[in-house]
C-alpha atoms as a PDB file:
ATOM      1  CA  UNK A   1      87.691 134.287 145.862  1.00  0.00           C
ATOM      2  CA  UNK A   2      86.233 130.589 145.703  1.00  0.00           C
ATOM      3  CA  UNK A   3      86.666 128.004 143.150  1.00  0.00           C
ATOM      4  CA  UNK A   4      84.447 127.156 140.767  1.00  0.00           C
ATOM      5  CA  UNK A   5      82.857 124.161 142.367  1.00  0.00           C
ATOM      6  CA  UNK A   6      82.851 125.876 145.319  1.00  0.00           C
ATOM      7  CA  UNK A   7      80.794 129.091 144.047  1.00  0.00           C
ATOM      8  CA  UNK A   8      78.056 126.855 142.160  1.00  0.00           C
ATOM      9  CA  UNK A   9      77.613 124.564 145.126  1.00  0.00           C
ATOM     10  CA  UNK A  10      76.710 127.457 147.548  1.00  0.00           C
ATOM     11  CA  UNK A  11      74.865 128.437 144.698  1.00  0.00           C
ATOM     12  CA  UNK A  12      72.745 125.383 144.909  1.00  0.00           C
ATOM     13  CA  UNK A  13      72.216 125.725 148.268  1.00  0.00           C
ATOM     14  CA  UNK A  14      70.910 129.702 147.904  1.00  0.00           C
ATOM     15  CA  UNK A  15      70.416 131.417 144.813  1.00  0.00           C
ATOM     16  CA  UNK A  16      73.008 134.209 145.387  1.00  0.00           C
ATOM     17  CA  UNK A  17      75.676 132.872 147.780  1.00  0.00           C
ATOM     18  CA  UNK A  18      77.851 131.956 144.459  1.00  0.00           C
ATOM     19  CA  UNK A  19      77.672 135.552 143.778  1.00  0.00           C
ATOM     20  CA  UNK A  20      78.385 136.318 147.239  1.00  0.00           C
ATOM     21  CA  UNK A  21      81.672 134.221 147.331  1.00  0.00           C
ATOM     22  CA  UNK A  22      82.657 136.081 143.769  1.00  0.00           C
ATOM     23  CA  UNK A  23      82.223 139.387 145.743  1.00  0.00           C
ATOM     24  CA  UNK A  24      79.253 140.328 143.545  1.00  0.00           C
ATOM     25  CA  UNK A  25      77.272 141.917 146.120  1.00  0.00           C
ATOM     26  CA  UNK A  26      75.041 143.748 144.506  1.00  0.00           C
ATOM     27  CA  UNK A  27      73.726 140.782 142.575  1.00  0.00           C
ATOM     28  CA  UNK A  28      73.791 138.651 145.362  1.00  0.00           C
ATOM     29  CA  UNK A  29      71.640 140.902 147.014  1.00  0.00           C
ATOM     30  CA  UNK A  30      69.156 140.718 143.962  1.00  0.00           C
ATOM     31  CA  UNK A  31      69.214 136.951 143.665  1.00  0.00           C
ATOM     32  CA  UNK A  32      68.829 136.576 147.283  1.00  0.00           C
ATOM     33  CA  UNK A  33      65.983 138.796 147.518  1.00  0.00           C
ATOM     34  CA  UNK A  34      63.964 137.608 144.703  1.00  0.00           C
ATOM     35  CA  UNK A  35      64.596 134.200 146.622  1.00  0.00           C
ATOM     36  CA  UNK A  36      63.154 135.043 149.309  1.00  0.00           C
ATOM     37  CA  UNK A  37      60.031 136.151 147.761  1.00  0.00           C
ATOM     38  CA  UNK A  38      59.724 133.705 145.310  1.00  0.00           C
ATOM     39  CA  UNK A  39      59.909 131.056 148.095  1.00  0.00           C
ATOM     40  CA  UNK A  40      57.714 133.468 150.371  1.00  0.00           C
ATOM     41  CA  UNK A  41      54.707 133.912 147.837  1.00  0.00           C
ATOM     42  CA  UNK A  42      54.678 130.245 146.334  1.00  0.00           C
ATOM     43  CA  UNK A  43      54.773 128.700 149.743  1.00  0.00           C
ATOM     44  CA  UNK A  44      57.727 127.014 149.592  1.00  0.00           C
ATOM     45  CA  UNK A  45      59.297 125.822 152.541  1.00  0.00           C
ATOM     46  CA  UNK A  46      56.122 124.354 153.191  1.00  0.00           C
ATOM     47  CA  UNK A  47      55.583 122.220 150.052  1.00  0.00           C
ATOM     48  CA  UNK A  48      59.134 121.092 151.003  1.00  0.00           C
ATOM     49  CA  UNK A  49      58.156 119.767 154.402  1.00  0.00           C
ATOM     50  CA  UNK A  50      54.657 118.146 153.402  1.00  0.00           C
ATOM     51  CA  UNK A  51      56.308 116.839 150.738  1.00  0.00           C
ATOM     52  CA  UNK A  52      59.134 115.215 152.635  1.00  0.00           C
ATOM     53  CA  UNK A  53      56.528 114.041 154.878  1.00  0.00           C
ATOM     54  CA  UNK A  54      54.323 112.334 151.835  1.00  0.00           C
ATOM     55  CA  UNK A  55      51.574 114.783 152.347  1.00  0.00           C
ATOM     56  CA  UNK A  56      51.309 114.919 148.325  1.00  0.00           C
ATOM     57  CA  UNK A  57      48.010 116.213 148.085  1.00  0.00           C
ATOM     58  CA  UNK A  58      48.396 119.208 150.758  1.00  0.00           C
ATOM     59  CA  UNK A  59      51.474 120.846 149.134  1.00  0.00           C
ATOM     60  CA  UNK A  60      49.860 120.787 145.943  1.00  0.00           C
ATOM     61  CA  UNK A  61      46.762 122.566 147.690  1.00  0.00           C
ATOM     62  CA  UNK A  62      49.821 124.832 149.303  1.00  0.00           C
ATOM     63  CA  UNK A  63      51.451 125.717 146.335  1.00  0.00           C
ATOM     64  CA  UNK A  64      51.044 129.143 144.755  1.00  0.00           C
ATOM     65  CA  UNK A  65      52.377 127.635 140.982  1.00  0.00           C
ATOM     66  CA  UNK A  66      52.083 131.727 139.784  1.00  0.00           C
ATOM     67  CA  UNK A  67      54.744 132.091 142.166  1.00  0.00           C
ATOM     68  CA  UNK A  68      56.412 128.838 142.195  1.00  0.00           C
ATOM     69  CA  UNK A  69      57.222 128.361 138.432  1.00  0.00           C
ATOM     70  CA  UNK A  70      59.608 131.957 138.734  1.00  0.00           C
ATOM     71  CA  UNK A  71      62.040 129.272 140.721  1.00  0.00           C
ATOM     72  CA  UNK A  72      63.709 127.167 138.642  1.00  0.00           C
ATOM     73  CA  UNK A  73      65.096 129.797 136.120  1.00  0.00           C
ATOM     74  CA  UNK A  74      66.037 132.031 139.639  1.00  0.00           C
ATOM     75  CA  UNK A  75      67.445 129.053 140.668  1.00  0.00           C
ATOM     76  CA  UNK A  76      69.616 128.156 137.695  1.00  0.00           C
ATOM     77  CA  UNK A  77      70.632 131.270 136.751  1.00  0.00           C
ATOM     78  CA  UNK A  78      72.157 132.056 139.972  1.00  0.00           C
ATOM     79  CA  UNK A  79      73.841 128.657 139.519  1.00  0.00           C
ATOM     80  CA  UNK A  80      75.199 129.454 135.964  1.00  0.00           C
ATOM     81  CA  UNK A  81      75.996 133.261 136.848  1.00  0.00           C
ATOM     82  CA  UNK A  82      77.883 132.059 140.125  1.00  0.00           C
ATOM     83  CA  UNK A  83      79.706 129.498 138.114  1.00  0.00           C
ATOM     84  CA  UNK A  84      80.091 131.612 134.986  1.00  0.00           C
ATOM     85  CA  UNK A  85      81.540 134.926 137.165  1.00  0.00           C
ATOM     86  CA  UNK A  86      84.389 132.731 138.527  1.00  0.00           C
ATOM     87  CA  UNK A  87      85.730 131.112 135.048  1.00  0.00           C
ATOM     88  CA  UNK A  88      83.623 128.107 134.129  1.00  0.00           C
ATOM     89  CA  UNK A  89      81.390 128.225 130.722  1.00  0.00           C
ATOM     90  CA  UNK A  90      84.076 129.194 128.446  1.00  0.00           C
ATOM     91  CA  UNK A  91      82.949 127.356 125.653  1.00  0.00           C
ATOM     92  CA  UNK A  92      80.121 129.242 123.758  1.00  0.00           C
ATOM     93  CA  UNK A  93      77.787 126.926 124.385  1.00  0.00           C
ATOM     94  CA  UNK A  94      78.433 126.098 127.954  1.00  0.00           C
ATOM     95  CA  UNK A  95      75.027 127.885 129.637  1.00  0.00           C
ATOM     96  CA  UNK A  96      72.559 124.986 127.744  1.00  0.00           C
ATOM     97  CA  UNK A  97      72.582 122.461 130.389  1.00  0.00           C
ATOM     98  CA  UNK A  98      71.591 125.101 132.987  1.00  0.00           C
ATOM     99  CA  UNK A  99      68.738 126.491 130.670  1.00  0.00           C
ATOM    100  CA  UNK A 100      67.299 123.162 129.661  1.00  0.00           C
ATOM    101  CA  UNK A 101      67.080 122.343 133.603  1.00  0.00           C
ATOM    102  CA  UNK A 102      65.430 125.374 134.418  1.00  0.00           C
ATOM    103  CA  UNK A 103      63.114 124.867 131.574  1.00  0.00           C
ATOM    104  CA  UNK A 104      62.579 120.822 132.085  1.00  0.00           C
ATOM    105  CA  UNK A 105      62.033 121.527 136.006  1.00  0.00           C
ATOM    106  CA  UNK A 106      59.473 124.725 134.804  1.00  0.00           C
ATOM    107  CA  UNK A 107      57.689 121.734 132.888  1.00  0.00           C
ATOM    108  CA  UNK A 108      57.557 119.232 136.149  1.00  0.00           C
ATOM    109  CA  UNK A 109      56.514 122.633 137.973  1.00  0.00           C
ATOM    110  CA  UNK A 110      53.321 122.722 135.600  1.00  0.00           C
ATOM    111  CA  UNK A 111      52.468 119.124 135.123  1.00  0.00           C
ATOM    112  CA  UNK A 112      53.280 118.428 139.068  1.00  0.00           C
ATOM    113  CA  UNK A 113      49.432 118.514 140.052  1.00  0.00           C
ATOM    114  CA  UNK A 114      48.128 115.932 137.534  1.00  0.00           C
ATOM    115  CA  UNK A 115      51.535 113.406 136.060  1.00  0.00           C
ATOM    116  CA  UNK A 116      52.090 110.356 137.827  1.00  0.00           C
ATOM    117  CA  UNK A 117      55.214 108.375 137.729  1.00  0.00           C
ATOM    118  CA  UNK A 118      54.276 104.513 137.955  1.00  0.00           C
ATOM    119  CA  UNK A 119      50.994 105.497 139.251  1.00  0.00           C
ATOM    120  CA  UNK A 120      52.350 107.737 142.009  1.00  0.00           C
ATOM    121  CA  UNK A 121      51.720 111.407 142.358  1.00  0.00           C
ATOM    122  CA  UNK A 122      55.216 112.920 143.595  1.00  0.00           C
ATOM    123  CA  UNK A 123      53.543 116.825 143.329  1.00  0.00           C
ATOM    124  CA  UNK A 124      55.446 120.496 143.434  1.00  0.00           C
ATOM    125  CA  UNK A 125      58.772 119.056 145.004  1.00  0.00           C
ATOM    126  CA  UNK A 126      59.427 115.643 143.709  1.00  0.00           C
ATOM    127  CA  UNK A 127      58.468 115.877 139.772  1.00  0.00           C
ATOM    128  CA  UNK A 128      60.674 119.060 139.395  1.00  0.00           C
ATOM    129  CA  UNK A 129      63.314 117.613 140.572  1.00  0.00           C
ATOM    130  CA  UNK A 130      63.261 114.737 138.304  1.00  0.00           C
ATOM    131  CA  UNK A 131      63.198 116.472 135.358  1.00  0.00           C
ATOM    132  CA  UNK A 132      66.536 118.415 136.339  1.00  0.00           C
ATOM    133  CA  UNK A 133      68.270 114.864 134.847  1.00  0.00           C
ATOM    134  CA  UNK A 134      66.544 115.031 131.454  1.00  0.00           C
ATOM    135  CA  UNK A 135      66.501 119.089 131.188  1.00  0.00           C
ATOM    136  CA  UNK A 136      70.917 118.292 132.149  1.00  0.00           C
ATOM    137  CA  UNK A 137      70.791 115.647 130.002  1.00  0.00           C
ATOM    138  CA  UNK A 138      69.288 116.918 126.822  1.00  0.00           C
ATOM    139  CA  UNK A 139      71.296 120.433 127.467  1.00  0.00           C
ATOM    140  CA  UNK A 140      74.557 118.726 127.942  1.00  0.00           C
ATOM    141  CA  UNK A 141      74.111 116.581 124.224  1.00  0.00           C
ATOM    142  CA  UNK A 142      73.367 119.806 122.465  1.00  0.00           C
ATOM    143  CA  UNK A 143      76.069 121.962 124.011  1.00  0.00           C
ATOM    144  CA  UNK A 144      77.969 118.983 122.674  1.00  0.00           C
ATOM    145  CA  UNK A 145      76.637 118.763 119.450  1.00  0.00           C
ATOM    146  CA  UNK A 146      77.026 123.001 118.895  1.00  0.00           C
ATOM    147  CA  UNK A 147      80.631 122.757 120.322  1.00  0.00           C
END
């Protein structure tokens, strides 16, 4: 069985290899499924790649957002579950970082083809990504606060 750190960090590299590591195969298999067509129908892999290659414009044209904006709540749920399954979370409140991210990065996801940070269009990869700090942020104060 893995640690807790160790379970949401394979989480973040896979939706579903935290469950994996917690022997939770059957959701494992679920999460990593619905991965891999989530990432299949929105394209992407390749918004990742144009976007790491500046190509702003063409992963924007790539990007199936129907699809795409079904990742971030995969993606942080599989996080929290992973983390969650193997003892972390006990405090009632513990899940509202993970849900503000998903819902911040859902937000970056919508407003990614038209917001521009200091005049610079940073598209489906680079504007979701920022608003995982704010989305941690703001969830982290109120779990706080409720605690």
């Amino acid at each position: 069985m893995a640690n807790k750190e160790e379970a949401l960090l394979w989480s973040i590299a896979l939706p579903g290899f935290g469950q994996y590591l917690n022997g939770k195969f059957l959701k494992d298999s679920i999460l990593i499924l619905l991965e891999l067509v989530v990432n299949v129908q929105s394209n992407f892999n390749e918004i990742i790649i144009l976007s790491f290659h500046g190509d702003i414009e063409k992963s924007i044209q790539h990007a199936d957002y129907r699809w795409l904006m079904f990742y971030p709540c995969l993606y942080f749920f599989a996080m929290w579950d992973a983390w969650k399954d193997i003892g972390g979370g006990k405090d009632r409140h513990a899940f509202l970082p993970f849900v503000f991210a998903a819902y911040f990065v859902t937000l970056g996801c919508i407003y990614s083809s038209s917001v521009k940070l200091f005049g610079v269009l940073l598209g489906p990869i680079w504007l979701p990504m920022l608003c995982v700090i704010p989305g941690l942020a703001l969830g982290t104060i109120l779990r706080k606060i409720s605690n």
